[in-house]
N, C-alpha and C. Protein backbone atom coordinates (compact mmCIF):
# COMPACT_ATOMS: atom_id res chain seq x y z
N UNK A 1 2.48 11.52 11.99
CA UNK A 1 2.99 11.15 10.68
C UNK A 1 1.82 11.15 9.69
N UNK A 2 2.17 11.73 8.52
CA UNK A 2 0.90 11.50 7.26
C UNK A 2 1.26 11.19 6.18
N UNK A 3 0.57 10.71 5.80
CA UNK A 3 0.72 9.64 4.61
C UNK A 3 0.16 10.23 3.42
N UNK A 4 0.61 9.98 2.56
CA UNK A 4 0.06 10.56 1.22
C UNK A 4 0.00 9.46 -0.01
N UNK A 5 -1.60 8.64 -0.24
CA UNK A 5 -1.16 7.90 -1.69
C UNK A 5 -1.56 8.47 -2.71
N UNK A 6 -1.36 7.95 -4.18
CA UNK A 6 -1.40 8.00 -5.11
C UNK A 6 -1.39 7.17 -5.67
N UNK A 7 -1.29 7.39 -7.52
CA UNK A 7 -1.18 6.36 -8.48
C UNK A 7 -2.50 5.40 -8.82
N UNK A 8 -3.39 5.67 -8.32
CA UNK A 8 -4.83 5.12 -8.65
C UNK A 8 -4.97 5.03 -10.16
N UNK A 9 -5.93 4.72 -10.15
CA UNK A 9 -6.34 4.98 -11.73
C UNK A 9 -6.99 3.54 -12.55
N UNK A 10 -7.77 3.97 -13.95
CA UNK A 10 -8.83 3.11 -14.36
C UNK A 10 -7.63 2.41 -15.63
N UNK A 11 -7.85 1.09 -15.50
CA UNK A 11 -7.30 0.08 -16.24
C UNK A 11 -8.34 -1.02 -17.11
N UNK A 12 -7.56 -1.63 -17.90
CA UNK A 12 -8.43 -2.91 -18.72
C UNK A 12 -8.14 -4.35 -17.39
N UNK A 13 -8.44 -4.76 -17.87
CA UNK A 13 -7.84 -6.15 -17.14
C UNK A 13 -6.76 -7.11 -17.85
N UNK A 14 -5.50 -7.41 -17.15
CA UNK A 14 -4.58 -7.52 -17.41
C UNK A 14 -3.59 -6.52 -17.70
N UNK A 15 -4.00 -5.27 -16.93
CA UNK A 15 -3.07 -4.18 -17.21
C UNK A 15 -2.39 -4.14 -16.16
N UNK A 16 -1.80 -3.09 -15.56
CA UNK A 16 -0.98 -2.96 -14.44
C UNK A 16 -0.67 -1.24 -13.78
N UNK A 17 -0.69 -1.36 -12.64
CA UNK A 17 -0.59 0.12 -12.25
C UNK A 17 0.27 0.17 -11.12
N UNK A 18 1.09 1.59 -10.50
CA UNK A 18 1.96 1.12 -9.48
C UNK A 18 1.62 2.40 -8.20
N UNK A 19 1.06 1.70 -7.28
CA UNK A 19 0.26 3.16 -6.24
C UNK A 19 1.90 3.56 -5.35
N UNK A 20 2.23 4.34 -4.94
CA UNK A 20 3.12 4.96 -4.05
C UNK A 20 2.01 5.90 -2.93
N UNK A 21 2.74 5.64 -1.66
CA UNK A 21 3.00 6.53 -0.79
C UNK A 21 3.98 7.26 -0.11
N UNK A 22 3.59 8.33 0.43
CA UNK A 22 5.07 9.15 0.65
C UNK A 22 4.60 9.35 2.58
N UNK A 23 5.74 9.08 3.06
CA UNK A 23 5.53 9.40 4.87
C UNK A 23 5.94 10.98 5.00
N UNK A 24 5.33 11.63 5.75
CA UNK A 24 5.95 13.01 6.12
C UNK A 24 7.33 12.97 6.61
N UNK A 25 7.64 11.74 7.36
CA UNK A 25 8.83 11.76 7.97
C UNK A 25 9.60 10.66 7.91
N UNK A 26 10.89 10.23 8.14
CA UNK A 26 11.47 9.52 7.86
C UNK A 26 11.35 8.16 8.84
N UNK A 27 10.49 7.42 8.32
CA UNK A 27 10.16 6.20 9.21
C UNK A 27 9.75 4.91 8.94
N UNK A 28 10.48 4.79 7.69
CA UNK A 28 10.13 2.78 6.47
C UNK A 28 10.92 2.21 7.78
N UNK A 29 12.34 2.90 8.29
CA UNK A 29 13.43 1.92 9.25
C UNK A 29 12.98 1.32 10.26
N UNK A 30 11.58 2.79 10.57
CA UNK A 30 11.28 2.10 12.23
C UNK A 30 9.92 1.89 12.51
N UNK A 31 8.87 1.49 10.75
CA UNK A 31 7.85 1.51 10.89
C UNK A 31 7.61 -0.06 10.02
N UNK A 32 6.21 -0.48 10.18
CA UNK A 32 5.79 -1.44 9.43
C UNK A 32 4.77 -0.89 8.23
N UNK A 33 5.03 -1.30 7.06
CA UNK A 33 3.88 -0.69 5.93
C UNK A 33 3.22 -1.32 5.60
N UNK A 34 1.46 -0.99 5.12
CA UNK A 34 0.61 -1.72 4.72
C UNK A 34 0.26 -1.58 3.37
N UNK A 35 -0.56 -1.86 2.57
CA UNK A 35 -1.84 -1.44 1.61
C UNK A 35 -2.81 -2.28 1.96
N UNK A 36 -3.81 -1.98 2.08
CA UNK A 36 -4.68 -2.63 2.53
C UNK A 36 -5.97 -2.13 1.27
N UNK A 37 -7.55 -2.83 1.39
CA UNK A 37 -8.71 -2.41 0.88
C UNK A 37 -9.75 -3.02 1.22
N UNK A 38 -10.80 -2.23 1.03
CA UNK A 38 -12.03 -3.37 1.60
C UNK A 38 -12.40 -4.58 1.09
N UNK A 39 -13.06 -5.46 2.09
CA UNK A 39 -13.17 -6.33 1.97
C UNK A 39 -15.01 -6.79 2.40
N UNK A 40 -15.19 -7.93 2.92
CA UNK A 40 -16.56 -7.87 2.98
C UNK A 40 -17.37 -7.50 4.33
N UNK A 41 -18.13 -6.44 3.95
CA UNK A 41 -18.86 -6.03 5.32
C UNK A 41 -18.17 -4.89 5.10
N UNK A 42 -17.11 -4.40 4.11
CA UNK A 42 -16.58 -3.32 4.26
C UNK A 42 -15.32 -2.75 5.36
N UNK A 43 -14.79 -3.61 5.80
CA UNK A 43 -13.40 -3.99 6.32
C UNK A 43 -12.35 -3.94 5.29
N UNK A 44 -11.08 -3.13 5.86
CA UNK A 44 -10.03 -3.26 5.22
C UNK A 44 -9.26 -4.54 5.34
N UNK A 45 -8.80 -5.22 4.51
CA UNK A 45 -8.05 -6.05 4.39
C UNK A 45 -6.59 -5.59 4.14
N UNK A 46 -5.89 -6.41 4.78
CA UNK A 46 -4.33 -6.22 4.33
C UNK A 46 -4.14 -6.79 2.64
N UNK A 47 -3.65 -6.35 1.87
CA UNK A 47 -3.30 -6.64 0.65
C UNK A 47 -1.17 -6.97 0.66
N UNK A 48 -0.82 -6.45 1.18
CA UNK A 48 0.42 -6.60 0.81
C UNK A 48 1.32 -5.47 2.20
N UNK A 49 2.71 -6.08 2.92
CA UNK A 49 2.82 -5.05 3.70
C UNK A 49 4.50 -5.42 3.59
N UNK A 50 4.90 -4.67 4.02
CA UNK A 50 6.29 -4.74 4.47
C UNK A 50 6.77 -4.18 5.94
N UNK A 51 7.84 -4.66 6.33
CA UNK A 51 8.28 -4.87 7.86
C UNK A 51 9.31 -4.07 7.25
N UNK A 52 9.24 -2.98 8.98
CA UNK A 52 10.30 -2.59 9.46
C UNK A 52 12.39 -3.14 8.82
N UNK A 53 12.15 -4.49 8.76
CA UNK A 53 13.02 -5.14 8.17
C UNK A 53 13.27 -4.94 6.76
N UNK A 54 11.95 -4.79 6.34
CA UNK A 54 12.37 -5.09 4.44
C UNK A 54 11.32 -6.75 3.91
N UNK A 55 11.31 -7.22 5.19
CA UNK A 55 10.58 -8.50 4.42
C UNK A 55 9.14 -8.11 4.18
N UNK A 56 8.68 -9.02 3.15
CA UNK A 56 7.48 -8.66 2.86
C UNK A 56 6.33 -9.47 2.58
N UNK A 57 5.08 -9.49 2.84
CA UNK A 57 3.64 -10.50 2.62
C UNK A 57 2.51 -10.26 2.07
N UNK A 58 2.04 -11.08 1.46
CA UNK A 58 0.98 -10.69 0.48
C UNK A 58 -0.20 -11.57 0.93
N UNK A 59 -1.55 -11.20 0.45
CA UNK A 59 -2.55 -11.45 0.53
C UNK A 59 -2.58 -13.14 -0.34
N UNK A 60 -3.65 -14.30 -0.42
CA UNK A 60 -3.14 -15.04 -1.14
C UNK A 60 -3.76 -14.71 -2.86
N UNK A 61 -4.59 -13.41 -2.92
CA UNK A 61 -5.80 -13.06 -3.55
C UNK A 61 -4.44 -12.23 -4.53
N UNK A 62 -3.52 -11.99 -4.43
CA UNK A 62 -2.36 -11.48 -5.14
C UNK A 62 -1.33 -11.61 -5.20
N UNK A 63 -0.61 -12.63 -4.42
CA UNK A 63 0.59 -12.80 -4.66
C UNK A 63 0.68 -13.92 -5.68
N UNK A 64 1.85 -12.74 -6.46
CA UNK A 64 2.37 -13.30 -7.61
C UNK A 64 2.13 -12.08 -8.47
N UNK A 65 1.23 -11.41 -8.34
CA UNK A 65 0.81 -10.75 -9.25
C UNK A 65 1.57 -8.88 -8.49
N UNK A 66 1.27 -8.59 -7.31
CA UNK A 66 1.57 -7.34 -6.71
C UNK A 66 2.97 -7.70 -6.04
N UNK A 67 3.55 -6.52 -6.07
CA UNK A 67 4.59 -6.62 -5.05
C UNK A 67 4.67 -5.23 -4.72
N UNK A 68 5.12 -5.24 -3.06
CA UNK A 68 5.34 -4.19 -2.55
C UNK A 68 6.89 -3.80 -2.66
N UNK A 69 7.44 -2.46 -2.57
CA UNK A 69 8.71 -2.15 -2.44
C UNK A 69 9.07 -1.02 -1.37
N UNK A 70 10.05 -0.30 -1.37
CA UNK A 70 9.90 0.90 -0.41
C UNK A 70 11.63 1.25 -0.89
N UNK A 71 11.49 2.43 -0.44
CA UNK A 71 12.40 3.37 -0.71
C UNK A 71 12.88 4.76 0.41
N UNK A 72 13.62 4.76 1.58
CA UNK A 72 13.75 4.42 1.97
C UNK A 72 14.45 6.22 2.41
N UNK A 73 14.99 6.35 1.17
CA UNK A 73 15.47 8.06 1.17
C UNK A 73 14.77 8.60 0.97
N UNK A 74 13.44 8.36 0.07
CA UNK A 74 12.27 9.06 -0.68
C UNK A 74 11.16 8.79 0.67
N UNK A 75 11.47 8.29 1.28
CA UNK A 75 10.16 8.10 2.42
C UNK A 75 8.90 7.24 1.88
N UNK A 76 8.76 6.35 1.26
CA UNK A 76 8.01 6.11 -0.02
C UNK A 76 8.00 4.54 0.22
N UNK A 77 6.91 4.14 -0.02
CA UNK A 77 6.04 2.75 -0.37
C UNK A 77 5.56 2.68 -1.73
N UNK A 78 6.03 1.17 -2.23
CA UNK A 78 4.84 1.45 -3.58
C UNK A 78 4.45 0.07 -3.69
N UNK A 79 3.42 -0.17 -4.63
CA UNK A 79 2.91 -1.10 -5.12
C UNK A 79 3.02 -1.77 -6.13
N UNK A 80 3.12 -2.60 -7.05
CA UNK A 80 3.21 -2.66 -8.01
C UNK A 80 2.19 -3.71 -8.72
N UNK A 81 1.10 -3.26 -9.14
CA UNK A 81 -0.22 -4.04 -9.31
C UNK A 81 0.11 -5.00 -10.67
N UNK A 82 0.55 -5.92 -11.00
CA UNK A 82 0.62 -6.39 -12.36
C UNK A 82 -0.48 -7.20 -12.74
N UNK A 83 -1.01 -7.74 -14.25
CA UNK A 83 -2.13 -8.43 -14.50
C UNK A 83 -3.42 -8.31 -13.17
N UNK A 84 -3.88 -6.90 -13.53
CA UNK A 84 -5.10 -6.68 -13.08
C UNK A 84 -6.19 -7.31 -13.27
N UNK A 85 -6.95 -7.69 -12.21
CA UNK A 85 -8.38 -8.34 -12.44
C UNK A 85 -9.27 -7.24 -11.81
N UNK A 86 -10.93 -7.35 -12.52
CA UNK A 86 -12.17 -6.75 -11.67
C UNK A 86 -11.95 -6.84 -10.45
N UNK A 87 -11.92 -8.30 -9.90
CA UNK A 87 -11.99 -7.74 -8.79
C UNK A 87 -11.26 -7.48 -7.23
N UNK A 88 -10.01 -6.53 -8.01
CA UNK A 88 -9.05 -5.48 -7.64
C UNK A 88 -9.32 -4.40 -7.68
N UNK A 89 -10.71 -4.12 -8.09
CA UNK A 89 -11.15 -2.36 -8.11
C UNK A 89 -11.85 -2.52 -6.42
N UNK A 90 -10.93 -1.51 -6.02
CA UNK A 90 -11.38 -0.52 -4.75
C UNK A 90 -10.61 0.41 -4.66
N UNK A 91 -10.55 0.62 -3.22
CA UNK A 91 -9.77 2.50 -3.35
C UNK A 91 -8.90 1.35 -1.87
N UNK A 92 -7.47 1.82 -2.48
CA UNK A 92 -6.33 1.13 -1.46
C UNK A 92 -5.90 2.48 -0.70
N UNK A 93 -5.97 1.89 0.46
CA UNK A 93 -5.22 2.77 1.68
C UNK A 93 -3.77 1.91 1.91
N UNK A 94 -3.28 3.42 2.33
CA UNK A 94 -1.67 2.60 2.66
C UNK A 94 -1.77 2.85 4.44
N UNK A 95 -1.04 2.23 5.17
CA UNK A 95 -0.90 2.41 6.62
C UNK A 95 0.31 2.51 7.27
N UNK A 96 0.98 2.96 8.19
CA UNK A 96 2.19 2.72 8.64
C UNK A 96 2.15 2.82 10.00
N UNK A 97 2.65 1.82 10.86
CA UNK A 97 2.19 2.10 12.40
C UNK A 97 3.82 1.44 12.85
N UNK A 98 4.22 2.36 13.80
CA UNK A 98 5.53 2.33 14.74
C UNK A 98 6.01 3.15 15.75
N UNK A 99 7.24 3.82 14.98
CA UNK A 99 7.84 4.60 16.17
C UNK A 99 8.42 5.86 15.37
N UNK A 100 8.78 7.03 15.40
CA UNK A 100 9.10 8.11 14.60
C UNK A 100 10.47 7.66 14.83
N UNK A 101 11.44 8.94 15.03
CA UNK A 101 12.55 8.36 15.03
C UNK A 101 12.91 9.80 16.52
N UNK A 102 12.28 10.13 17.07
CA UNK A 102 12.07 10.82 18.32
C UNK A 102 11.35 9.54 19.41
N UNK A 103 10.53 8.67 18.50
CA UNK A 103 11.17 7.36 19.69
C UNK A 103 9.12 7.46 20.11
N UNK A 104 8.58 8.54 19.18
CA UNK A 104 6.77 8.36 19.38
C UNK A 104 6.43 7.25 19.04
N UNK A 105 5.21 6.66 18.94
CA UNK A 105 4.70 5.91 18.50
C UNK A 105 3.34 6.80 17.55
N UNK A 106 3.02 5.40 16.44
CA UNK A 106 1.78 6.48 15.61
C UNK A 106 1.21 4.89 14.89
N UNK A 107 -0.05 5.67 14.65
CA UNK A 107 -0.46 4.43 13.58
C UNK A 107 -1.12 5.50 12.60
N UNK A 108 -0.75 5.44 11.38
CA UNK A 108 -1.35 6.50 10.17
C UNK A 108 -1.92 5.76 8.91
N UNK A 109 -3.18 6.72 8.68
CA UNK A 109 -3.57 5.97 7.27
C UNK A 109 -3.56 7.11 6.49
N UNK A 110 -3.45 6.81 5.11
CA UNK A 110 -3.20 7.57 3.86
C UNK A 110 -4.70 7.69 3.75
N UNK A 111 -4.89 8.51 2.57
CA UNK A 111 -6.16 9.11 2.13
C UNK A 111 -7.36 7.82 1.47
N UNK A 112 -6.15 7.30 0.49
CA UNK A 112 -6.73 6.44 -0.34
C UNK A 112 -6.84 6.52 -1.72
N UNK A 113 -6.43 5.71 -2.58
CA UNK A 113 -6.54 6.05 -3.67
C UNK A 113 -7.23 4.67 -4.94
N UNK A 114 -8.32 5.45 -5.69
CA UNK A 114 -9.14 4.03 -6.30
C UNK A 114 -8.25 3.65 -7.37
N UNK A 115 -8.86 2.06 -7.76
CA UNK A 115 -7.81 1.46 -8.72
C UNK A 115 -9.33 0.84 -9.28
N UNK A 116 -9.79 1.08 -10.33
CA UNK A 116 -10.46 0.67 -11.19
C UNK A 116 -10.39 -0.27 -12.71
N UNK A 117 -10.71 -1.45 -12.30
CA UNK A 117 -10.25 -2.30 -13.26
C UNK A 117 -11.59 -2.61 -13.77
N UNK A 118 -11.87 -2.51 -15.48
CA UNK A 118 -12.56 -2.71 -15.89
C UNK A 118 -12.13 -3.25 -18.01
N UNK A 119 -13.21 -3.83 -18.69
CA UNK A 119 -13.02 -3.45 -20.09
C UNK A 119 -14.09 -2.53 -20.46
């Protein structure tokens, strides 16, 4: 399975941006989704994910402010970054790890895409 994000891009602070990913194949039903970014030491952190189910969890560094969604015909994850702060600039990877729908298992990461918050 491969992942494809987008929607990066350079903002003020207090702006807002919304990253999407797209799965090659049809698998939000039977997969779990991440966004994740680094963190310290350079570790990804989970930022926000959604379950196989639809429910969803956030970091405590953003909730309130991001929400994740998914879509479901479109194969597609998104983000929705609202009232941006500095320090929300990194480059977010999305992840999805499960089962295809041939019954594989996979764990996939997207490319990555930066979110630059600055004035």
């Amino acid at each position: 399975v491969q992942l494809q994000a987008s929607g990066g891009g350079s903002v003020q602070p207090g702006g807002s941006l919304r990253l999407s990913c797209v799965a090659s194949e049809s698998i939000l039903r039977t997969s779990d989704m991440g966004w994740y970014r680094p963190g310290p030491g350079n570790v990804r952190e989970l930022v926000a994910a959604i379950s196989r189910s639809g429910s969803t969890g956030y970091a405590a560094s953003v909730k309130g402010r991001f929400t994740m969604s998914r879509d479901n015909e479109k194969n597609t994850v998104y983000l929705q970054m609202n009232n941006l702060e500095p320090d929300d600039t990194a480059v977010y990877y999305c992840n999805a790890n499960g089962r295809t729908q041939r019954g594989d298992p996979f764990d996939s990461w997207g490319q990555g895409t930066l979110v630059t918050v600055s004035s």
